[in-house]
Structure formats: structure tokens, C-alpha cells
PDB file of N, CA and C in Angstrom:
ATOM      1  N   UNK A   1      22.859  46.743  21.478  1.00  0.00           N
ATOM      2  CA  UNK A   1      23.568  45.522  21.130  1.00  0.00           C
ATOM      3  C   UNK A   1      25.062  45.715  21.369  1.00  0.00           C
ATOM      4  N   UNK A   2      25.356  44.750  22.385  1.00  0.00           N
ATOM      5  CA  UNK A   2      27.165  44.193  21.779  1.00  0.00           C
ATOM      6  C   UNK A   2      27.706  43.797  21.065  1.00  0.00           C
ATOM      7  N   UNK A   3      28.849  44.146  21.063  1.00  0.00           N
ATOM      8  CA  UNK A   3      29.901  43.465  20.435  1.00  0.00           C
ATOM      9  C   UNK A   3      31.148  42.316  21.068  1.00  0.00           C
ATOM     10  N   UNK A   4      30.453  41.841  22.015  1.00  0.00           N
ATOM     11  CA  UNK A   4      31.261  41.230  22.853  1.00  0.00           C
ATOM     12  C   UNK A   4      31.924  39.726  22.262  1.00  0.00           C
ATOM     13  N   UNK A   5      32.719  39.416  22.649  1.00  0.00           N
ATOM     14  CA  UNK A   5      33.515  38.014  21.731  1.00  0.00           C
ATOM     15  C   UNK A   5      34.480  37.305  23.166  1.00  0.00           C
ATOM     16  N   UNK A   6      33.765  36.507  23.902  1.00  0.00           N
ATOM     17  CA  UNK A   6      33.983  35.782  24.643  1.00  0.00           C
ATOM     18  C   UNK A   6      35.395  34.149  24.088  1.00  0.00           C
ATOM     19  N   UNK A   7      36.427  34.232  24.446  1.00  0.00           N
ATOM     20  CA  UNK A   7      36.638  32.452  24.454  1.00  0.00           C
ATOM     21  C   UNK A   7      37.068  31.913  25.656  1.00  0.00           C
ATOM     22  N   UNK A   8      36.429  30.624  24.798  1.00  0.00           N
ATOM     23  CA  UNK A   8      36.006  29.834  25.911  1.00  0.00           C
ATOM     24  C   UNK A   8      36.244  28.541  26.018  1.00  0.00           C
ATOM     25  N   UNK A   9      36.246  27.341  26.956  1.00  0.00           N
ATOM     26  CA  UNK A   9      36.271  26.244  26.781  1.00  0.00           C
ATOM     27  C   UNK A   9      35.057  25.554  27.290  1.00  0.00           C
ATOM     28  N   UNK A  10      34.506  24.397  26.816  1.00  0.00           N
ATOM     29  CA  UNK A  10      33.533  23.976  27.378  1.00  0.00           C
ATOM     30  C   UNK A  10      33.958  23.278  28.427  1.00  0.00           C
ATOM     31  N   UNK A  11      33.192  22.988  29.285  1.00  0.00           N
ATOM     32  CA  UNK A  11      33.220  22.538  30.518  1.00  0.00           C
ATOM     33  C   UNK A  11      34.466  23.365  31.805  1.00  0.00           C
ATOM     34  N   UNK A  12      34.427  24.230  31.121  1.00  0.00           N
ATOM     35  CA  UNK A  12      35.440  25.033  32.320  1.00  0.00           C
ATOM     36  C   UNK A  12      34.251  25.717  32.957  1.00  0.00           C
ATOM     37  N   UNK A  13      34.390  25.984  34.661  1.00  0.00           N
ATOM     38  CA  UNK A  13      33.926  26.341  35.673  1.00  0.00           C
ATOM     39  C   UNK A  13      33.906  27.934  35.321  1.00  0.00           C
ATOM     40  N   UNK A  14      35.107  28.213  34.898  1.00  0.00           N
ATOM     41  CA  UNK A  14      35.804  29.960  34.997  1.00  0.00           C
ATOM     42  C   UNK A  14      34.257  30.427  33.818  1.00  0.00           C
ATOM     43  N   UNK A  15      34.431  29.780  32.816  1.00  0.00           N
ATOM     44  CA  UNK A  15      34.267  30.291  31.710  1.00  0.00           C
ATOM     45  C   UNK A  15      32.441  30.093  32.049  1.00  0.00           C
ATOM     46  N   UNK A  16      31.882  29.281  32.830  1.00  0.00           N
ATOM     47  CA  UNK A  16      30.216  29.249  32.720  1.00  0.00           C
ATOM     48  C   UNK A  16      30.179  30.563  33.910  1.00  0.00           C
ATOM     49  N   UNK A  17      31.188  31.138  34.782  1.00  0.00           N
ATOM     50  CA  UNK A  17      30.495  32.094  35.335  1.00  0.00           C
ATOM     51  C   UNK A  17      30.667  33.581  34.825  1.00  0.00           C
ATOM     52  N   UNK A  18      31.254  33.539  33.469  1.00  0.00           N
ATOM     53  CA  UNK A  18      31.418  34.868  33.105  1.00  0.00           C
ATOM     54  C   UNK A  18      29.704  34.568  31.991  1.00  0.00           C
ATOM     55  N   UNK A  19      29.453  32.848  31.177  1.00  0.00           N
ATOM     56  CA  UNK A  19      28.397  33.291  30.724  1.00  0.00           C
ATOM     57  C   UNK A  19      26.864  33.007  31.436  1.00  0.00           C
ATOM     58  N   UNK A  20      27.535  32.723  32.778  1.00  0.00           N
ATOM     59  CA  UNK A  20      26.104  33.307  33.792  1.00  0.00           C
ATOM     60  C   UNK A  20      25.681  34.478  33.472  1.00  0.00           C
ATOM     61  N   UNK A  21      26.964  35.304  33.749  1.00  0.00           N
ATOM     62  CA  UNK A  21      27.030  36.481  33.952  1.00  0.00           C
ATOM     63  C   UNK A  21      26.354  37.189  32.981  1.00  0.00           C
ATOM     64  N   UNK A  22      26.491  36.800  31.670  1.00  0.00           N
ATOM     65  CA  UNK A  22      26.512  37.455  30.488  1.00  0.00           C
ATOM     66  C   UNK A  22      25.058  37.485  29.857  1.00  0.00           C
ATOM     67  N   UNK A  23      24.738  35.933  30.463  1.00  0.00           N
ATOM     68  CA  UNK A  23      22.921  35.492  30.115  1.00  0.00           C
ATOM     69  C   UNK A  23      21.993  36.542  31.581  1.00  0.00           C
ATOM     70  N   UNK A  24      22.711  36.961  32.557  1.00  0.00           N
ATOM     71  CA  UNK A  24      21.924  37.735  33.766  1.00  0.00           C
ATOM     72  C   UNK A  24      21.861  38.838  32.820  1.00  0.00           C
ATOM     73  N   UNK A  25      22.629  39.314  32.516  1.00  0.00           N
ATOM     74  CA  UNK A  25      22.834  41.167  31.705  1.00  0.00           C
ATOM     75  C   UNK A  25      21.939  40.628  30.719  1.00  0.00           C
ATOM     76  N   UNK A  26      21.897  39.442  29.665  1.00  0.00           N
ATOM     77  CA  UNK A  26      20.816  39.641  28.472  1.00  0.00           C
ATOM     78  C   UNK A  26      21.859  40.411  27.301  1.00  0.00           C
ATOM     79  N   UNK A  27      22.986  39.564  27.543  1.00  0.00           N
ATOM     80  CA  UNK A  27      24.073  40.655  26.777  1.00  0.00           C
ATOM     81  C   UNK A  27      24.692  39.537  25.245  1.00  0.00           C
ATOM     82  N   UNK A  28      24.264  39.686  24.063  1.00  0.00           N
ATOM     83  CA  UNK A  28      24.777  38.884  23.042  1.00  0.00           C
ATOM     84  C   UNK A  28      25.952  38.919  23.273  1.00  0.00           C
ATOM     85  N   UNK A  29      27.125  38.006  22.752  1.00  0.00           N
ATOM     86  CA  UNK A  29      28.088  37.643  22.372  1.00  0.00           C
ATOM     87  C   UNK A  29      28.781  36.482  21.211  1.00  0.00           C
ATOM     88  N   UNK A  30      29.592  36.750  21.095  1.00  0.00           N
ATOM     89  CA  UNK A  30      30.378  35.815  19.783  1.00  0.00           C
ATOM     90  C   UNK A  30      30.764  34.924  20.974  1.00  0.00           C
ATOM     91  N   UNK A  31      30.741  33.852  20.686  1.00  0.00           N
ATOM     92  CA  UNK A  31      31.660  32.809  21.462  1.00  0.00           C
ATOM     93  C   UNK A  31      32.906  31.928  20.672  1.00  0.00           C
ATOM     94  N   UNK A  32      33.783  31.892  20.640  1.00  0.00           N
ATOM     95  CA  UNK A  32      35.040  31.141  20.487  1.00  0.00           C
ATOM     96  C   UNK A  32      35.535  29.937  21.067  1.00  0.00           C
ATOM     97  N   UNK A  33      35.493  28.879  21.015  1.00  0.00           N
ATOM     98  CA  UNK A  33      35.967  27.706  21.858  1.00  0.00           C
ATOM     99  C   UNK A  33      37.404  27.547  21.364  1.00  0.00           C
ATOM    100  N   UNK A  34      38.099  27.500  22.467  1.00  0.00           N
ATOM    101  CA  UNK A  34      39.597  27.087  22.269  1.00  0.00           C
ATOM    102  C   UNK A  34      39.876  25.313  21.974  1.00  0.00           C
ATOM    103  N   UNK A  35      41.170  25.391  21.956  1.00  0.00           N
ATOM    104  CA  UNK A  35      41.481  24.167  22.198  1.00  0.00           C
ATOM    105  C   UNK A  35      41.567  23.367  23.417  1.00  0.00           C
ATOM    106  N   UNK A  36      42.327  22.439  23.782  1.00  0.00           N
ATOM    107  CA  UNK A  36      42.217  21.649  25.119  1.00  0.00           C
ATOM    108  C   UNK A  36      43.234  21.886  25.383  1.00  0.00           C
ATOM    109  N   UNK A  37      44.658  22.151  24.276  1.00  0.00           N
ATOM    110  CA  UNK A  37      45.739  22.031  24.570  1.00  0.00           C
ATOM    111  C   UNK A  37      46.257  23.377  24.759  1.00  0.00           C
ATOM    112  N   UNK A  38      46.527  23.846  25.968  1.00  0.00           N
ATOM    113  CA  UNK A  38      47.484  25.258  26.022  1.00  0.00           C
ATOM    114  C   UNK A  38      48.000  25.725  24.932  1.00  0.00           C
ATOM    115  N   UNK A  39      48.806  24.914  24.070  1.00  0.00           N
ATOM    116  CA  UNK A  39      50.091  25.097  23.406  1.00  0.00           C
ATOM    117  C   UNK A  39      49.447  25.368  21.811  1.00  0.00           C
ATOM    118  N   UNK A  40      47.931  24.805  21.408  1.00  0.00           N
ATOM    119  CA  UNK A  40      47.078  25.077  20.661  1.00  0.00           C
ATOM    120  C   UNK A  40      46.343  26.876  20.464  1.00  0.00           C
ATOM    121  N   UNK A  41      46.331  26.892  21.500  1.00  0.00           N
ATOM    122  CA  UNK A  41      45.662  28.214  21.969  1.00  0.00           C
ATOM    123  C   UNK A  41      45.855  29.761  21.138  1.00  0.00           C
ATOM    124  N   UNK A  42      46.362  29.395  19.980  1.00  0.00           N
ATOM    125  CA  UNK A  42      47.171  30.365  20.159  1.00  0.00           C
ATOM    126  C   UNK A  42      45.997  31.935  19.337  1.00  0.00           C
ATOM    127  N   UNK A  43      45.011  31.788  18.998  1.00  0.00           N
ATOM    128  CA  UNK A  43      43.894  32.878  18.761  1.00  0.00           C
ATOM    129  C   UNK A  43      43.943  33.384  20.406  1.00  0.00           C
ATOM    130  N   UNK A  44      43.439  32.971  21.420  1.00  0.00           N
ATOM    131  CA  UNK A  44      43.603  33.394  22.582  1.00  0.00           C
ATOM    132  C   UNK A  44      44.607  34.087  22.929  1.00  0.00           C
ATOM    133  N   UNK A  45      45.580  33.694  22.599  1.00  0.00           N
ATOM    134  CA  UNK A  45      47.149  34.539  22.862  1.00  0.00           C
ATOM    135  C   UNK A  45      46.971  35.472  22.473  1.00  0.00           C
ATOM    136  N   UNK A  46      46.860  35.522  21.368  1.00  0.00           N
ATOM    137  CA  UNK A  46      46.935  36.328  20.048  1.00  0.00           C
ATOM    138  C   UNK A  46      46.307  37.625  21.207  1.00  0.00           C
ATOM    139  N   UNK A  47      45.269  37.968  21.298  1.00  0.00           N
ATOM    140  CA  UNK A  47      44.092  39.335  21.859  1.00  0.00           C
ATOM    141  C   UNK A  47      44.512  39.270  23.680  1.00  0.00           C
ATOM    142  N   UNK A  48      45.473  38.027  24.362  1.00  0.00           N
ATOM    143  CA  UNK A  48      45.035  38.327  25.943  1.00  0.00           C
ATOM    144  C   UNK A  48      46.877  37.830  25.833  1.00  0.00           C
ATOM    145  N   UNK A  49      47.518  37.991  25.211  1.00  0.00           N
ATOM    146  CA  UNK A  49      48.691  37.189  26.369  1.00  0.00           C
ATOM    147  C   UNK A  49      49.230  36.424  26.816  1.00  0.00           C
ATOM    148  N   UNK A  50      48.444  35.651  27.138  1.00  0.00           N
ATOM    149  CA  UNK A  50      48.680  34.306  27.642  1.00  0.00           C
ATOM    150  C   UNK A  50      47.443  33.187  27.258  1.00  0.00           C
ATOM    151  N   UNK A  51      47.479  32.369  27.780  1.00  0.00           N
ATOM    152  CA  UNK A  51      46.290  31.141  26.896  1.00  0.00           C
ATOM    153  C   UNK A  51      45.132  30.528  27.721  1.00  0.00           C
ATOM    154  N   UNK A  52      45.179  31.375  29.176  1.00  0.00           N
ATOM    155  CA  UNK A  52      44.262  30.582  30.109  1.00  0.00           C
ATOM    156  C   UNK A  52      42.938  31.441  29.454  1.00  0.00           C
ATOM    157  N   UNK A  53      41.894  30.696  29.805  1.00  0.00           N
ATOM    158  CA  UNK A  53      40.014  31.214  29.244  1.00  0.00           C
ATOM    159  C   UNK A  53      39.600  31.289  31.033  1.00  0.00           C
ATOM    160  N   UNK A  54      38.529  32.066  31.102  1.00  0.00           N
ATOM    161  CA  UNK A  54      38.127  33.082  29.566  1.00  0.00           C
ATOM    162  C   UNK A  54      39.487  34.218  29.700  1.00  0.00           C
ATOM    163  N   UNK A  55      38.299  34.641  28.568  1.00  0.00           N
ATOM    164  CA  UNK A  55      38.964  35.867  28.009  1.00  0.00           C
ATOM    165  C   UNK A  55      37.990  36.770  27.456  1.00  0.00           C
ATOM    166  N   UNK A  56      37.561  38.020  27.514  1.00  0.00           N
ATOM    167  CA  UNK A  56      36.611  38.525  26.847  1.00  0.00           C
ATOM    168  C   UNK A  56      37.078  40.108  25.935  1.00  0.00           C
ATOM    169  N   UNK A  57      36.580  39.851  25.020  1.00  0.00           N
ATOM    170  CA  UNK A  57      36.703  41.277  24.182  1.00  0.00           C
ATOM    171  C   UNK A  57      35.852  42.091  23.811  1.00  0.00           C
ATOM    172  N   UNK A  58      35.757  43.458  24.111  1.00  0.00           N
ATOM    173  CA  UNK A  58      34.880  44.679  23.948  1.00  0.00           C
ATOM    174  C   UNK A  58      35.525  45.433  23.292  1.00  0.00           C
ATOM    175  N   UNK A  59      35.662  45.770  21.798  1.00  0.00           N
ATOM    176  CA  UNK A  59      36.384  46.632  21.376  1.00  0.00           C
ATOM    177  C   UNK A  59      35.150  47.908  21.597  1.00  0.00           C
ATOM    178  N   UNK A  60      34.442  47.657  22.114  1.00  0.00           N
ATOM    179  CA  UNK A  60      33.807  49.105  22.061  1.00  0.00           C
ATOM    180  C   UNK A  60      33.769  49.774  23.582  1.00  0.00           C
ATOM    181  N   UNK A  61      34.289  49.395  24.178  1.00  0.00           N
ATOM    182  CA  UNK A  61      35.193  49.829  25.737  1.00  0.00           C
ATOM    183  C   UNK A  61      36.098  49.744  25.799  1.00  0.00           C
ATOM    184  N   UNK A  62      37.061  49.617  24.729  1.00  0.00           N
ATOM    185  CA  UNK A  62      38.523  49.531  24.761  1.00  0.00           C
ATOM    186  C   UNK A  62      38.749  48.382  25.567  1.00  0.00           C
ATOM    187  N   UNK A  63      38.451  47.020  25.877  1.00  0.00           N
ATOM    188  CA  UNK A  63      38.810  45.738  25.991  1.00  0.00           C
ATOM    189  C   UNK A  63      39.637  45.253  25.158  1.00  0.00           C
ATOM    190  N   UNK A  64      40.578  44.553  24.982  1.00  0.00           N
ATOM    191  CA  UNK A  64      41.311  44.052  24.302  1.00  0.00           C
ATOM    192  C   UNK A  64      42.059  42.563  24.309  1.00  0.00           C
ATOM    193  N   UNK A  65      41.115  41.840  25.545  1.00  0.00           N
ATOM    194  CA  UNK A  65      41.748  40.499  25.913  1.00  0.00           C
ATOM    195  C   UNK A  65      41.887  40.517  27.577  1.00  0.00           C
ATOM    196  N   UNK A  66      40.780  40.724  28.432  1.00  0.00           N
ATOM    197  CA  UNK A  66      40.592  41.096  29.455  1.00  0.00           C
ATOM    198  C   UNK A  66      40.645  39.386  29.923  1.00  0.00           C
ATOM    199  N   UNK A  67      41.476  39.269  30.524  1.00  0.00           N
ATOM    200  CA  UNK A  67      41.482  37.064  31.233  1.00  0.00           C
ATOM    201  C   UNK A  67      40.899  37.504  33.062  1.00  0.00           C
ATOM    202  N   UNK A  68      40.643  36.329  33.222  1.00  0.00           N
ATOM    203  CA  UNK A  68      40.663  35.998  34.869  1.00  0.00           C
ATOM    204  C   UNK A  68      38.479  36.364  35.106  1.00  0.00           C
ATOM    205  N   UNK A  69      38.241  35.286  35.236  1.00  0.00           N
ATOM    206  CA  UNK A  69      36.732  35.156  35.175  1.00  0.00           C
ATOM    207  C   UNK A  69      35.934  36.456  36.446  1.00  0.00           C
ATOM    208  N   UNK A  70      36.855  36.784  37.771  1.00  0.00           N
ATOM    209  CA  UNK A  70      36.658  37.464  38.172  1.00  0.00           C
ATOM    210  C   UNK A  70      36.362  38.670  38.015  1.00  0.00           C
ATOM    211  N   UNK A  71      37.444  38.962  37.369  1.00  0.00           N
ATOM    212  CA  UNK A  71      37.889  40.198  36.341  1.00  0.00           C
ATOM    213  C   UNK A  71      36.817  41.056  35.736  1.00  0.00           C
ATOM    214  N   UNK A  72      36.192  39.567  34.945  1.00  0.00           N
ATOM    215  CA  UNK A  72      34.945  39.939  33.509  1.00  0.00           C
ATOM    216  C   UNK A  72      34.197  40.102  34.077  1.00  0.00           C
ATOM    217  N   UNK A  73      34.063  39.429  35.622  1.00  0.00           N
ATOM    218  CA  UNK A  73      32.355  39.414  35.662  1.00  0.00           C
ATOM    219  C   UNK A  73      32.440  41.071  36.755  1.00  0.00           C
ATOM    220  N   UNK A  74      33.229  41.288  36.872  1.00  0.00           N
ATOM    221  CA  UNK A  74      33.243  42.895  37.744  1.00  0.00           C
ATOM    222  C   UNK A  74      32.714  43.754  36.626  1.00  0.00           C
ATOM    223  N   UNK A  75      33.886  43.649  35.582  1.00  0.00           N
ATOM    224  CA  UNK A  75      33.744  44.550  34.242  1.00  0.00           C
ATOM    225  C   UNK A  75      32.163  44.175  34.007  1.00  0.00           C
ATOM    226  N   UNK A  76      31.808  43.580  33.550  1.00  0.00           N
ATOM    227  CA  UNK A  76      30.743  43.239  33.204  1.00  0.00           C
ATOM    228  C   UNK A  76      29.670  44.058  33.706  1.00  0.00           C
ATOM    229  N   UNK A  77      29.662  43.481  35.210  1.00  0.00           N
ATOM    230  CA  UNK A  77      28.213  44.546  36.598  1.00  0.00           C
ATOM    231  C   UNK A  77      28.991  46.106  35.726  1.00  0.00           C
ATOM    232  N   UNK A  78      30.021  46.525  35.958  1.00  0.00           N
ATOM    233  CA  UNK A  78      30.486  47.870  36.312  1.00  0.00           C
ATOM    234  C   UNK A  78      29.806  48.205  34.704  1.00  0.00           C
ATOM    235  N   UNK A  79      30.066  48.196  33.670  1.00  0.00           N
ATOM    236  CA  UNK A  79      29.454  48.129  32.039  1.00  0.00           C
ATOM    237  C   UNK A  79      28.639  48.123  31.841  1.00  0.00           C
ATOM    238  N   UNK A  80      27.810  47.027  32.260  1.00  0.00           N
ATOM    239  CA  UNK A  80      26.051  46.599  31.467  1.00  0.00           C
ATOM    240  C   UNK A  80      25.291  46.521  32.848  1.00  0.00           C
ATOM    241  N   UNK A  81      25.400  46.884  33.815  1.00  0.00           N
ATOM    242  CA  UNK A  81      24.247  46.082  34.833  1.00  0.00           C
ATOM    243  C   UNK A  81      23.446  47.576  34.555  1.00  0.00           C
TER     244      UNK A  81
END
């Protein structure tokens, strides 16, 4: 089992291919939905930096606010596949 803690927005493109990704691996996660408004965002900030989704956290790989959907879904294969 993970500990993974995904946020996210609904209907963002970025964010359904990290939980493609995440439902291919069979990998639980916490999910978080942000706000709509950037300037709202600010739990997201808080762990990544900046406020764009996703964003994913693994404190048990030393993740800490990993952004950019590309990104996760590499980490992801390279981690759990």
C-alpha cells in the first residue's frame, strides 16, 4: 500500500493522465481537489511551490510536491510499474 496524496482539479486533462496512470499501477491514493481559482490554491502551494495541478506526494520516496503531469507519470512507471 501507498501513501500517495494526489491534487487535483476536476476536469483538468493534466490531472486524468497522472490518474490513468495511477488506476494502470492499481496504486491507492488520497485525492485533494483544489480550487478553480489560482489565487485560492494555496494547500497546493503550500507542498509544490507554485499552484498549477497536479501535484503528487510520496512522503515515502521522499516526494514532496512533485508538479508537471509528465513528471508524475515517469516517476510513477520508474516507482511502481
Amino acid at each position: 500500500m501507498t501513501n500517495l496524496t494526489l491534487y487535483e482539479l476536476p476536469g483538468c486533462p493534466y490531472c486524468a493522465k497522472v490518474k490513468d496512470k495511477l488506476a494502470a499501477l492499481n496504486l491507492e491514493y488520497e485525492s485533494i481537489e483544489v480550487p478553480r481559482s489560482h489565487s485560492e490554491r494555496t494547500a497546493v502551494e503550500e507542498v509544490s511551490g507554485q499552484t498549477g495541478v497536479p501535484v503528487i506526494v510520496d512522503p515515502e520516496n521522499d516526494v514532496h510536491g512533485m508538479p508537471e503531469s509528465d513528471d508524475i507519470v515517469a516517476y510513477l512507471d520508474r516507482t511502481y510499474a
